[in-house]
Protein backbone atom coordinates (compact mmCIF):
# COMPACT_ATOMS: atom_id res chain seq x y z
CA UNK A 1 -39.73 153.70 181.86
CA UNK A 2 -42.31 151.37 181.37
CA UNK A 3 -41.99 148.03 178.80
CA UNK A 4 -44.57 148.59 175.91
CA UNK A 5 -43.35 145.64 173.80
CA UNK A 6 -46.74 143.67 174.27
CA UNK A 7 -48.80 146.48 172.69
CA UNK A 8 -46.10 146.80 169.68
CA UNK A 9 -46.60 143.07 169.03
CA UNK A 10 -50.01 142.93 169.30
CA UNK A 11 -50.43 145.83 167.00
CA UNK A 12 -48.04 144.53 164.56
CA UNK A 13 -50.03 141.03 164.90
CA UNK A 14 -52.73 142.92 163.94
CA UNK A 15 -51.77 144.54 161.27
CA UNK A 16 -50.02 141.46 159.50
CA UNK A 17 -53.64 139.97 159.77
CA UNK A 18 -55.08 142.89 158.02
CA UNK A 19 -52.89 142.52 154.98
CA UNK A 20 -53.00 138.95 154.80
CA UNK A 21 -56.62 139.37 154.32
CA UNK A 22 -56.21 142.04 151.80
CA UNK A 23 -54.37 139.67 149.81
CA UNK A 24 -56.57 137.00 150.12
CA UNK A 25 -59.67 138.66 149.05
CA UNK A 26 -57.30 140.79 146.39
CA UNK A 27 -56.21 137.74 144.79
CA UNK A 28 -60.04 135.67 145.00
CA UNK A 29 -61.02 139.47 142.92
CA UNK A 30 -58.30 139.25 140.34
CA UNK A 31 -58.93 135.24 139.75
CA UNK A 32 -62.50 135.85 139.58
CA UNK A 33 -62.07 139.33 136.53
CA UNK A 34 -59.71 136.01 135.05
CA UNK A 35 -62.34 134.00 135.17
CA UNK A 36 -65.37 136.33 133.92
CA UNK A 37 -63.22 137.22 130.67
CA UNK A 38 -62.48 133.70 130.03
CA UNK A 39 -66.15 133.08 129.95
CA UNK A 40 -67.08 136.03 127.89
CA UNK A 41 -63.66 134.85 125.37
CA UNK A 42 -65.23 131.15 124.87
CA UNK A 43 -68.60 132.18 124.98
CA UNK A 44 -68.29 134.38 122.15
CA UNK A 45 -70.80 132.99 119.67
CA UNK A 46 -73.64 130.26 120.42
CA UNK A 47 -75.37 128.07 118.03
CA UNK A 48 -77.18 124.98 117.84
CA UNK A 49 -75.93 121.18 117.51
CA UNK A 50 -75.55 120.09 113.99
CA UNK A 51 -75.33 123.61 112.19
CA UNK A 52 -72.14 124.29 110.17
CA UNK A 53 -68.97 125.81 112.09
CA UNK A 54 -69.14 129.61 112.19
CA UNK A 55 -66.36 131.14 112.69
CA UNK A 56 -65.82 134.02 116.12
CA UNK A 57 -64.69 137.28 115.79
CA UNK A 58 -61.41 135.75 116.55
CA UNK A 59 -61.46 133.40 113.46
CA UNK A 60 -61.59 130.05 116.52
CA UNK A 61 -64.31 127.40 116.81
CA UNK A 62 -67.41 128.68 118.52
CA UNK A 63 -69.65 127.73 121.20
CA UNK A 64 -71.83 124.90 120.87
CA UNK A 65 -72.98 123.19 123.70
CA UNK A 66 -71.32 126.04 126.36
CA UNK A 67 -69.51 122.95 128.40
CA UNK A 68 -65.99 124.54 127.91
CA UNK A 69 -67.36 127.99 129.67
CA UNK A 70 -69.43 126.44 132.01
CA UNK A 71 -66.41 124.45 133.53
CA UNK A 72 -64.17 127.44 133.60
CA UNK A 73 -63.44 128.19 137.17
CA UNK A 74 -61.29 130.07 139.50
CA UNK A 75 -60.28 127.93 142.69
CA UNK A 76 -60.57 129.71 146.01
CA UNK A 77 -56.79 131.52 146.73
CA UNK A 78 -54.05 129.35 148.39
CA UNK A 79 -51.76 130.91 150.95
CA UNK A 80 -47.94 130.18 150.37
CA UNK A 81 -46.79 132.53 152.46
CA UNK A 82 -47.17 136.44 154.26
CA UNK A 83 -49.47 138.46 152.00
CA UNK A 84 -48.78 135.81 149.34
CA UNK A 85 -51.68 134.02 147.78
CA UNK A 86 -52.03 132.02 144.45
CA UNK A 87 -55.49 130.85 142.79
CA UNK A 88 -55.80 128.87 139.96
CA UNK A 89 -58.36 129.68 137.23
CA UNK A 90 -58.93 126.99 134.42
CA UNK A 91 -61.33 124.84 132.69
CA UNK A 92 -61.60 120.75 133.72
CA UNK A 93 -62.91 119.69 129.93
CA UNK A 94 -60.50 117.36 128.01
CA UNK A 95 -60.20 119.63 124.72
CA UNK A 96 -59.62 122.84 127.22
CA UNK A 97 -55.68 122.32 126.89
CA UNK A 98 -55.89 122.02 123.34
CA UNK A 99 -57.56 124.97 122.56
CA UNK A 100 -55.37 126.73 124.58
CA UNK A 101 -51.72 125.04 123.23
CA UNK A 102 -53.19 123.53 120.05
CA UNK A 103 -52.95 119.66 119.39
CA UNK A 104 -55.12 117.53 119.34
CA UNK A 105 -57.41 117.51 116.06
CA UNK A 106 -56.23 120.99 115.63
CA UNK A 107 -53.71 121.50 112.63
CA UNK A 108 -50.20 121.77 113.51
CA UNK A 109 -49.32 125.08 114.84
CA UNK A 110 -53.45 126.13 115.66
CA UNK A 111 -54.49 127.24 118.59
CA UNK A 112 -57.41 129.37 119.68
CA UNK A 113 -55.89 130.64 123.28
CA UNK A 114 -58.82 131.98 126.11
CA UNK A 115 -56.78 131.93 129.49
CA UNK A 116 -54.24 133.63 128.47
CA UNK A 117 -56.05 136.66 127.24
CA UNK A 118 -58.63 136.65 129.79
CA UNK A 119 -55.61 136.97 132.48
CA UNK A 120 -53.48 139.54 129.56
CA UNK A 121 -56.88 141.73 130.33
CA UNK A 122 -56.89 141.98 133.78
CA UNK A 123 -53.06 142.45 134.39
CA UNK A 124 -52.66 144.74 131.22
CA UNK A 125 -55.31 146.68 132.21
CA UNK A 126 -53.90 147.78 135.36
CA UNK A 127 -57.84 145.90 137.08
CA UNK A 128 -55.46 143.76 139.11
CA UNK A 129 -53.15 146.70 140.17
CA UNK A 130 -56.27 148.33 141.20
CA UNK A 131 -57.88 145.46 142.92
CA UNK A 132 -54.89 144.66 144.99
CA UNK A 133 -54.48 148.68 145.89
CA UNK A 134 -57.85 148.84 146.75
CA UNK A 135 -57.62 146.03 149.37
CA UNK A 136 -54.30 147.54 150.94
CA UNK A 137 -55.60 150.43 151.23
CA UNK A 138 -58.57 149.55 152.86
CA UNK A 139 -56.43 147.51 155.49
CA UNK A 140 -54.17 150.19 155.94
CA UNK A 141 -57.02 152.45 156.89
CA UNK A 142 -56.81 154.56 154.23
């Protein structure tokens, strides 16, 4: 009887690669649909400097100079773990957060969220569910 526990490993080596990847590349997919809504959410209406406030479909302040969507962005995925991999998606502008949670020079209590329902979308959607079967799949051979 011979010892085959060399070719088991190495397989098994293998295949944990192949899924790690699929997560990786899953997860930079879903944080990029995040960040593509969160664009289209903030981007919603554009006008020029000076005019008066219009309001969005949404009833929120609109887009002026397009700084807020341009500094949305989705960092490249993290690993913390086997097949486990986080990415952050935000925007690095100073009124970002209040939008988001109110404050600020926002009335009490008004807020005019865009991350949330940007990542809502994707997850409610069943996109990420798709994304991330898609990429299993494929590294299963399937």
């Amino acid at each position: 009887m011979s010892d085959n526990r060399s070719q088991v490993f190495a397989a098994l080596n293998a295949w944990q690669r192949r899924m790690d990847k699929a997560a990786q590349m899953a997860t930079k997919q879903i944080s990029n649909e995040v960040e593509r809504n969160a664009r289209k959410i903030v981007g919603e209406i554009v006008h020029p400097r000076g005019t008066p406030h219009v309001p969005t479909a949404s009833g929120g302040p609109n887009t002026v100079t397009g700084n807020l969507g341009r500094n949305i962005l989705a960092a490249l995925p993290r690993r913390e773990g086997f097949g486990t991999y986080v990415a952050i998606v935000g925007a690095n502008t100073i009124y970002a957060r209040q939008l988001e949670e109110g404050g600020g020079n926002w009335p009490a209590g008004v807020k005019y969220p865009f991350m949330r329902p940007a990542r809502n979308e994707v997850v409610e959607s069943g996109k990420a569910r798709i994304i991330l079967t898609g990429y299993v799949r494929a590294a299963m051979g399937g």
